[in-house]
N, C-alpha and C. Protein backbone atom coordinates (compact mmCIF):
# COMPACT_ATOMS: atom_id res chain seq x y z
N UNK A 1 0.82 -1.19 0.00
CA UNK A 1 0.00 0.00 0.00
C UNK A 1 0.86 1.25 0.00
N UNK A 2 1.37 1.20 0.78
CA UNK A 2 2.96 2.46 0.89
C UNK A 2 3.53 2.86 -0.73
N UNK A 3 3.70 1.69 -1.59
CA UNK A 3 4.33 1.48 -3.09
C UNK A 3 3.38 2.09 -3.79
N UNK A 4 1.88 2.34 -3.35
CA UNK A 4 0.91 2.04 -4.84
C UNK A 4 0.74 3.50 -5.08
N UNK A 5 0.35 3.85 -6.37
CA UNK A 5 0.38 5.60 -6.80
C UNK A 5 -1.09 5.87 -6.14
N UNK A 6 -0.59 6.79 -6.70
CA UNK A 6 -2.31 7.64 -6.05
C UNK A 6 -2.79 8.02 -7.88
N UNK A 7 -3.83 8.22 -7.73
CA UNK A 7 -4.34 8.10 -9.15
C UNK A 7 -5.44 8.80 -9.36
N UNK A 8 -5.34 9.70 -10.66
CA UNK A 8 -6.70 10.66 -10.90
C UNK A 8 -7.55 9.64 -11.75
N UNK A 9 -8.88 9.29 -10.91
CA UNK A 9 -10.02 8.11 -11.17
C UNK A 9 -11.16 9.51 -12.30
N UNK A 10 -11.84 9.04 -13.08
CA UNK A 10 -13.05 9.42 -13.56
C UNK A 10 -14.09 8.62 -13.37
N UNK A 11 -15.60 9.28 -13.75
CA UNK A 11 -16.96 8.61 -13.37
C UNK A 11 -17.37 9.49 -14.90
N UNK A 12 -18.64 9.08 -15.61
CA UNK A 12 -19.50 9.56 -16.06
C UNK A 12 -20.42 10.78 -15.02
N UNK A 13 -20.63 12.14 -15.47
CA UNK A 13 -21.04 13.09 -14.40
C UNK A 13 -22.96 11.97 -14.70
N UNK A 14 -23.56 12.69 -13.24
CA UNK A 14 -24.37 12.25 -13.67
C UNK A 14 -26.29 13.00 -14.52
N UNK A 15 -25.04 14.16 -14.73
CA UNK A 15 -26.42 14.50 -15.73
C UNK A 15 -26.39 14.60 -16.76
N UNK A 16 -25.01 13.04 -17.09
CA UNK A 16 -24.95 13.01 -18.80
C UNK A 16 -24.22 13.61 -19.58
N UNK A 17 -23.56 14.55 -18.85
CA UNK A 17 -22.64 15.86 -19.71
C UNK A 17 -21.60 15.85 -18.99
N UNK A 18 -20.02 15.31 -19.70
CA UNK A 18 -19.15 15.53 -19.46
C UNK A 18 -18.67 14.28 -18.51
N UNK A 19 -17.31 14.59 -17.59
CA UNK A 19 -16.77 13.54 -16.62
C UNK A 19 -16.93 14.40 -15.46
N UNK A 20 -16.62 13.35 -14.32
CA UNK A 20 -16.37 14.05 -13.08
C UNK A 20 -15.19 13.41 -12.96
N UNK A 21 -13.98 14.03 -12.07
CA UNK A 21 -12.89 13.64 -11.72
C UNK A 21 -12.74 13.74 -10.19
N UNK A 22 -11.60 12.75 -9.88
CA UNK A 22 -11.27 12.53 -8.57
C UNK A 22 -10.09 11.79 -8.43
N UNK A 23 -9.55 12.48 -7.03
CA UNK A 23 -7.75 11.57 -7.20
C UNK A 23 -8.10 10.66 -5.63
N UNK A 24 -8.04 9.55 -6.42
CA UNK A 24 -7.83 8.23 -5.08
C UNK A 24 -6.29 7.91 -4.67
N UNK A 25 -6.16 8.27 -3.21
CA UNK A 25 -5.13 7.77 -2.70
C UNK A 25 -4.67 5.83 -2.43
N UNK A 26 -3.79 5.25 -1.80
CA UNK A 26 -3.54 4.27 -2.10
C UNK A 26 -4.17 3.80 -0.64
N UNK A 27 -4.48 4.71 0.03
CA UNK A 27 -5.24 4.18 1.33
C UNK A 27 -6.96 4.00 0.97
N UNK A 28 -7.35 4.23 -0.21
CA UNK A 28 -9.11 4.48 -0.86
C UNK A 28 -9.62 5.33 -0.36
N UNK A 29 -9.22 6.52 0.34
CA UNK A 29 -10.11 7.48 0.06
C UNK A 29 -9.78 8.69 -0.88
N UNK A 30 -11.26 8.95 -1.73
CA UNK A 30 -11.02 9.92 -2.77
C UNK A 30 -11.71 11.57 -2.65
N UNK A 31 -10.48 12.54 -3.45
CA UNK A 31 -10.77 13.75 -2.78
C UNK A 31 -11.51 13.71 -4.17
N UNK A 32 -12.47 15.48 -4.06
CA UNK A 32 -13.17 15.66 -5.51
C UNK A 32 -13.60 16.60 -4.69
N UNK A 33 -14.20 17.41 -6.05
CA UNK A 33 -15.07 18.92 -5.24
C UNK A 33 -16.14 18.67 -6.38
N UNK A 34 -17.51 19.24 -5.50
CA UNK A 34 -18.48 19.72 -6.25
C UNK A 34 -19.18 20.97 -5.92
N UNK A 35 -19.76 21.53 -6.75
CA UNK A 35 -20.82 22.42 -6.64
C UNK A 35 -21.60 22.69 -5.54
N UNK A 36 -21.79 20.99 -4.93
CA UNK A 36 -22.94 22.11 -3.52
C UNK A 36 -21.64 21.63 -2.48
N UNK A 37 -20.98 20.44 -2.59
CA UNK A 37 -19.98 20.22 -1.14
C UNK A 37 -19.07 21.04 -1.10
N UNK A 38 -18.57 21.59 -2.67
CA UNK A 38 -16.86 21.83 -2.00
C UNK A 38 -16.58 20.71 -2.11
N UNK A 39 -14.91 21.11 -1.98
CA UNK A 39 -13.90 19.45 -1.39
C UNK A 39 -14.46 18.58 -0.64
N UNK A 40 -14.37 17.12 -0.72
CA UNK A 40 -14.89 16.54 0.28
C UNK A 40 -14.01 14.97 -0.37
N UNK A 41 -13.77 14.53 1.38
CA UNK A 41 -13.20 13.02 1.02
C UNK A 41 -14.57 11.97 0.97
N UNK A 42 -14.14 11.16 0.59
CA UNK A 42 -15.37 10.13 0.24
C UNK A 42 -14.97 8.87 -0.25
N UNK A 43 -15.26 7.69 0.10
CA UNK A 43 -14.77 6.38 -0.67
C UNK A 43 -14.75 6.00 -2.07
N UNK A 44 -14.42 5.00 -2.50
CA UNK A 44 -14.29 5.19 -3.92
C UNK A 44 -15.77 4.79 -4.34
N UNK A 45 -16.35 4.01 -3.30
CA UNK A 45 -17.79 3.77 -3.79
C UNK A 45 -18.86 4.60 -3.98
N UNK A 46 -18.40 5.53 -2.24
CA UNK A 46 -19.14 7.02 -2.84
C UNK A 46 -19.35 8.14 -3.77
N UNK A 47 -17.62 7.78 -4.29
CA UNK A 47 -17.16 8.45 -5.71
C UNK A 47 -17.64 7.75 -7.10
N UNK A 48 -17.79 6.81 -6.66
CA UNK A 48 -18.83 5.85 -7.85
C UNK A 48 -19.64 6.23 -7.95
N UNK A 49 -20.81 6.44 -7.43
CA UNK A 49 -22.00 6.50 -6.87
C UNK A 49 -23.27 5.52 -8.36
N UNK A 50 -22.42 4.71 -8.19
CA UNK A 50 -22.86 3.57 -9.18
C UNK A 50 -22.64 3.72 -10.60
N UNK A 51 -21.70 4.08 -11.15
CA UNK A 51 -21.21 4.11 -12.19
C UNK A 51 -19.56 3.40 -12.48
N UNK A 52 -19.34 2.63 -13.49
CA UNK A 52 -17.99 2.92 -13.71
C UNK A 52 -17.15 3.77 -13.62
N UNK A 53 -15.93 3.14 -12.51
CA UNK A 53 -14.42 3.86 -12.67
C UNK A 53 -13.35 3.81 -13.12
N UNK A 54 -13.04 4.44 -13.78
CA UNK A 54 -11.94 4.78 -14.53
C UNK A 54 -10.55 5.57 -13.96
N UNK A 55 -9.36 4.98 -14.12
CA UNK A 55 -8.21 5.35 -13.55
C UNK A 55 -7.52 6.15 -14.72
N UNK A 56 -7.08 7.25 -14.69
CA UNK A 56 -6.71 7.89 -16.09
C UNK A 56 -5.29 8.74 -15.94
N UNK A 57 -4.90 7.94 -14.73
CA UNK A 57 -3.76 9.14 -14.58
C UNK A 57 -3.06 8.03 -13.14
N UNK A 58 -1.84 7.89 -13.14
CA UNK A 58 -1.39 7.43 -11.67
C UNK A 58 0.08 7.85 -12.18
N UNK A 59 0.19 8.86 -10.68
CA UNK A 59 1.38 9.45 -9.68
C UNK A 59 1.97 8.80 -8.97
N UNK A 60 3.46 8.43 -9.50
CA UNK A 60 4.43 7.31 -8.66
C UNK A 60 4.14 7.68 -7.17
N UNK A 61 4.14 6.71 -5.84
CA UNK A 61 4.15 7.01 -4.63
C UNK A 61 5.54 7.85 -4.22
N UNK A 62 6.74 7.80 -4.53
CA UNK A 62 7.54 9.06 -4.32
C UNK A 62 6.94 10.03 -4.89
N UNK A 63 6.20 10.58 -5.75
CA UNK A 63 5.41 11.94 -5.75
C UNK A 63 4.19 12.19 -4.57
N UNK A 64 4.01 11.48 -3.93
CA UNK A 64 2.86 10.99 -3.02
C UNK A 64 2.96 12.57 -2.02
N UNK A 65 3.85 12.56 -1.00
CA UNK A 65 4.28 13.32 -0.52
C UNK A 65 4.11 15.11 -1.36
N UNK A 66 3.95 15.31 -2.19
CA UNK A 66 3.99 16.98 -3.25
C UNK A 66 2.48 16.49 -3.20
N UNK A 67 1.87 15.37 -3.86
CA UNK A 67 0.46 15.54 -3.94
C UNK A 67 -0.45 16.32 -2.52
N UNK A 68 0.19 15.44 -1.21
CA UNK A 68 -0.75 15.68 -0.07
C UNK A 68 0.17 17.25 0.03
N UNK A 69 0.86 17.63 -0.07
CA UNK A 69 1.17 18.97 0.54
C UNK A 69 -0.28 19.59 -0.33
N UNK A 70 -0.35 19.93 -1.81
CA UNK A 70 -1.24 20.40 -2.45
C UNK A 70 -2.66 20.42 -1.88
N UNK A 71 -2.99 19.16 -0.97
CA UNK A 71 -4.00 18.77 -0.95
C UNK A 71 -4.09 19.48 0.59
N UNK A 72 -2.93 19.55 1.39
CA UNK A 72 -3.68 20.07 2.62
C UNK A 72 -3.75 21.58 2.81
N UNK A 73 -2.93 22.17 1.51
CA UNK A 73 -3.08 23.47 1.84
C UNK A 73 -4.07 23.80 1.03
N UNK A 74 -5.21 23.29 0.07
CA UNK A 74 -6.57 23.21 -0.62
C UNK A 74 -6.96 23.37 1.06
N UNK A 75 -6.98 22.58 1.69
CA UNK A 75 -8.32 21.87 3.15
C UNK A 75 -8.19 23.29 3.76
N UNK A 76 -6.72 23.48 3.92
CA UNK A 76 -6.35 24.92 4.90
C UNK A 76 -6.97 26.03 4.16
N UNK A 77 -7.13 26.02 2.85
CA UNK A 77 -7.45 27.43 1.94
C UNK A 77 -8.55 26.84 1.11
N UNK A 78 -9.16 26.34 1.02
CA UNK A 78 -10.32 26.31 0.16
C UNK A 78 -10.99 26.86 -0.64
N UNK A 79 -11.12 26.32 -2.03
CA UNK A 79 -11.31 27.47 -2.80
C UNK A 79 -13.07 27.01 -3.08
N UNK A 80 -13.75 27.97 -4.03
CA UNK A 80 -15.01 27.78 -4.13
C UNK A 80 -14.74 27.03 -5.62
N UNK A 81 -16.21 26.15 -5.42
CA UNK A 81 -15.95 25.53 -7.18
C UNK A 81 -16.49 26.24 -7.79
N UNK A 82 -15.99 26.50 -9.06
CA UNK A 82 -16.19 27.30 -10.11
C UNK A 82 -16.32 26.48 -11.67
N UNK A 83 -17.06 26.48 -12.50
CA UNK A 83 -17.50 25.82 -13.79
C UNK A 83 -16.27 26.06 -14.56
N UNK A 84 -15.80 26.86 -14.67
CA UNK A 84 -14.59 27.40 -15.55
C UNK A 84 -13.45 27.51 -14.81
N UNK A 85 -12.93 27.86 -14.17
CA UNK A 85 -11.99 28.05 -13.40
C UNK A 85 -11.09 26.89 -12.29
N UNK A 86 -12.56 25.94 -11.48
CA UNK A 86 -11.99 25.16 -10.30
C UNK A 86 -13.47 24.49 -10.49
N UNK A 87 -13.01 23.65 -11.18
CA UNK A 87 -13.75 22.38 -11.09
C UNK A 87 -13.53 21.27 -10.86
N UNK A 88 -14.16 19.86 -11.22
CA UNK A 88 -13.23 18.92 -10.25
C UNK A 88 -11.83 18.69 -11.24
N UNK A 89 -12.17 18.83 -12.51
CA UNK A 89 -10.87 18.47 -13.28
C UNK A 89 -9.65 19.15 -13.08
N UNK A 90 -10.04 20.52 -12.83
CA UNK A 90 -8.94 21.85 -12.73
C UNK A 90 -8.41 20.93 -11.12
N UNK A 91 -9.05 20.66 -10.13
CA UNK A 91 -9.03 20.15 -9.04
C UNK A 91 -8.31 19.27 -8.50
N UNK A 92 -8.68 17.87 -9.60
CA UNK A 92 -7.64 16.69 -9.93
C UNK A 92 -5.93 17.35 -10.50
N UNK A 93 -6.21 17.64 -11.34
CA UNK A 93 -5.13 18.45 -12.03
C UNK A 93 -4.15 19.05 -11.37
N UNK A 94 -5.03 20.06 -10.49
CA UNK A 94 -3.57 20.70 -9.72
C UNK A 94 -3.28 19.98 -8.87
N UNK A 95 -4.02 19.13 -8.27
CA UNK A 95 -2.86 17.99 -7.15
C UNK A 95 -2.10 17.09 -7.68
N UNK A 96 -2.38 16.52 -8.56
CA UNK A 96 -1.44 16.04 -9.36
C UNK A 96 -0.35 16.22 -10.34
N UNK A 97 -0.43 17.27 -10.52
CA UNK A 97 0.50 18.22 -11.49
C UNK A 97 1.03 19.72 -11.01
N UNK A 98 -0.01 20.00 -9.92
CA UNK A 98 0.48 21.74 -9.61
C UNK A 98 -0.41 22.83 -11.04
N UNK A 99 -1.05 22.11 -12.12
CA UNK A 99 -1.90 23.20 -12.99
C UNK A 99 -2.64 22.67 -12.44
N UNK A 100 -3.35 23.71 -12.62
CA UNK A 100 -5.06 23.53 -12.51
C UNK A 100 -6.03 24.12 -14.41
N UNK A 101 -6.23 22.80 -14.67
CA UNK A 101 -6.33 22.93 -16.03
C UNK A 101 -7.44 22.22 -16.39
N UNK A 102 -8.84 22.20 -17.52
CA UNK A 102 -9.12 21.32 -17.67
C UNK A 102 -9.98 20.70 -18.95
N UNK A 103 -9.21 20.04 -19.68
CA UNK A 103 -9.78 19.86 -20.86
C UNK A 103 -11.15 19.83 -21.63
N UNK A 104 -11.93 19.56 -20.82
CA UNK A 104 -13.32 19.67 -20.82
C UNK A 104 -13.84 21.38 -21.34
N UNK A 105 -13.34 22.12 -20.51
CA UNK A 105 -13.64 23.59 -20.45
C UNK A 105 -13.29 23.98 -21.38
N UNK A 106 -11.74 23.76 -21.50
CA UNK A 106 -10.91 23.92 -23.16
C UNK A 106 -11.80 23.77 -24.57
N UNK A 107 -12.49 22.19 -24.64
CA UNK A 107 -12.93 21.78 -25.62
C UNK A 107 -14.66 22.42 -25.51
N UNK A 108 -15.05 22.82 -24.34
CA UNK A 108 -16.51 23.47 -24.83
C UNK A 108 -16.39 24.68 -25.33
N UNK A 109 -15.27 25.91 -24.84
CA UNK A 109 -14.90 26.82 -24.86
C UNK A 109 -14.56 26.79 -26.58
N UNK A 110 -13.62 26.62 -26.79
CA UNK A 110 -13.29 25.71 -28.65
C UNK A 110 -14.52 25.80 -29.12
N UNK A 111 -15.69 25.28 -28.62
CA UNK A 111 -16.93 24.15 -29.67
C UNK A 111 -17.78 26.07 -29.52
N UNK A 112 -17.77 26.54 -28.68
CA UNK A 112 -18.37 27.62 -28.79
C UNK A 112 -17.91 29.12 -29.85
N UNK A 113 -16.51 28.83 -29.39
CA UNK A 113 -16.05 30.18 -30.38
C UNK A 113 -15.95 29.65 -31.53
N UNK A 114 -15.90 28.25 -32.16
CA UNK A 114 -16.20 28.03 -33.09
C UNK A 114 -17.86 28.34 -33.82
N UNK A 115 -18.88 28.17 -32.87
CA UNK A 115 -19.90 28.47 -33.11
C UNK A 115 -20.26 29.65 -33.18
N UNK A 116 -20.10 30.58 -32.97
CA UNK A 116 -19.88 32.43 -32.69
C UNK A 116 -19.13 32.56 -34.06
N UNK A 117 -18.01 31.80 -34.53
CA UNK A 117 -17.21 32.17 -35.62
C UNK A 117 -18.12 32.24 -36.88
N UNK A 118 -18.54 30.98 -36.83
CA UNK A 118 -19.55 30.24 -38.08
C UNK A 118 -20.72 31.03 -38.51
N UNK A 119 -21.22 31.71 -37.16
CA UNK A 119 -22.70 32.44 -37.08
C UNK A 119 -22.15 33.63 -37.70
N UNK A 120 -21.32 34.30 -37.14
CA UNK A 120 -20.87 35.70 -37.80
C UNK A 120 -20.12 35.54 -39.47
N UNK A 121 -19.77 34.57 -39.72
CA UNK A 121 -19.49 34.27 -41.06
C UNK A 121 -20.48 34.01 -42.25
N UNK A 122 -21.68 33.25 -41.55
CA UNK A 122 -22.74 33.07 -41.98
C UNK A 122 -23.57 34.25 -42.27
N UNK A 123 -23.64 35.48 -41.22
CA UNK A 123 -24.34 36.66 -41.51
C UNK A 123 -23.73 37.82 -42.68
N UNK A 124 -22.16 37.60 -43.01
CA UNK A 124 -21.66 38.33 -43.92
C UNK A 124 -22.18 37.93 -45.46
């Protein structure tokens, strides 16, 4: 258990749109933020919450140690979740990497200014 990575897990969100993310430690409990909790630890079953999980990312256990610093100064400073900004992906992300980034946002953000592009091209 000491050896095993810690790992950014995904779920299907459950209103159909998009993923939810979450980083499971090698002890099973998984952090994640939402919309009405905030951060919150929770098991992996609770992080299921009956859906398939998916492991999409694992952090050697010598990085283990940089992850929880990230993670306890989140608990100490808490940020609010935000759709664009701090969501769970941006969330996963920066504990595992230090960005807070998240592809999802990227690619709707993309699918939109593409759509704004098209419409105003269309009206010329």
């Amino acid at each position: 258990m000491i050896f095993d990575p810690i790992r950014v897990v995904t779920r299907p969100k459950k209103n159909g749109l998009g993923t939810h993310f979450g980083v499971e430690f090698p002890s099973g409990e998984v952090y994640d933020i939402t919309i009405t909790e905030g951060t919150r630890q929770i098991s992996k079953r609770e992080f299921a919450d009956g859906e398939a999980v998916v492991a999409v990312k694992k952090i050697p256990w010598n990085q283990g140690h940089i992850v929880r610093a990230r993670l306890d100064e989140l608990i100490r400073n808490p940020r609010k979740y935000d759709l664009v900004n701090w969501n769970c992906e941006t969330f996963a992300e920066y504990l595992t990497s230090g960005q807070p980034k998240s592809g999802q946002v990227v690619l709707v953000l993309a699918l939109i200014g593409l759509a704004l592009g098209l419409a105003l091209m269309a009206r010329s």
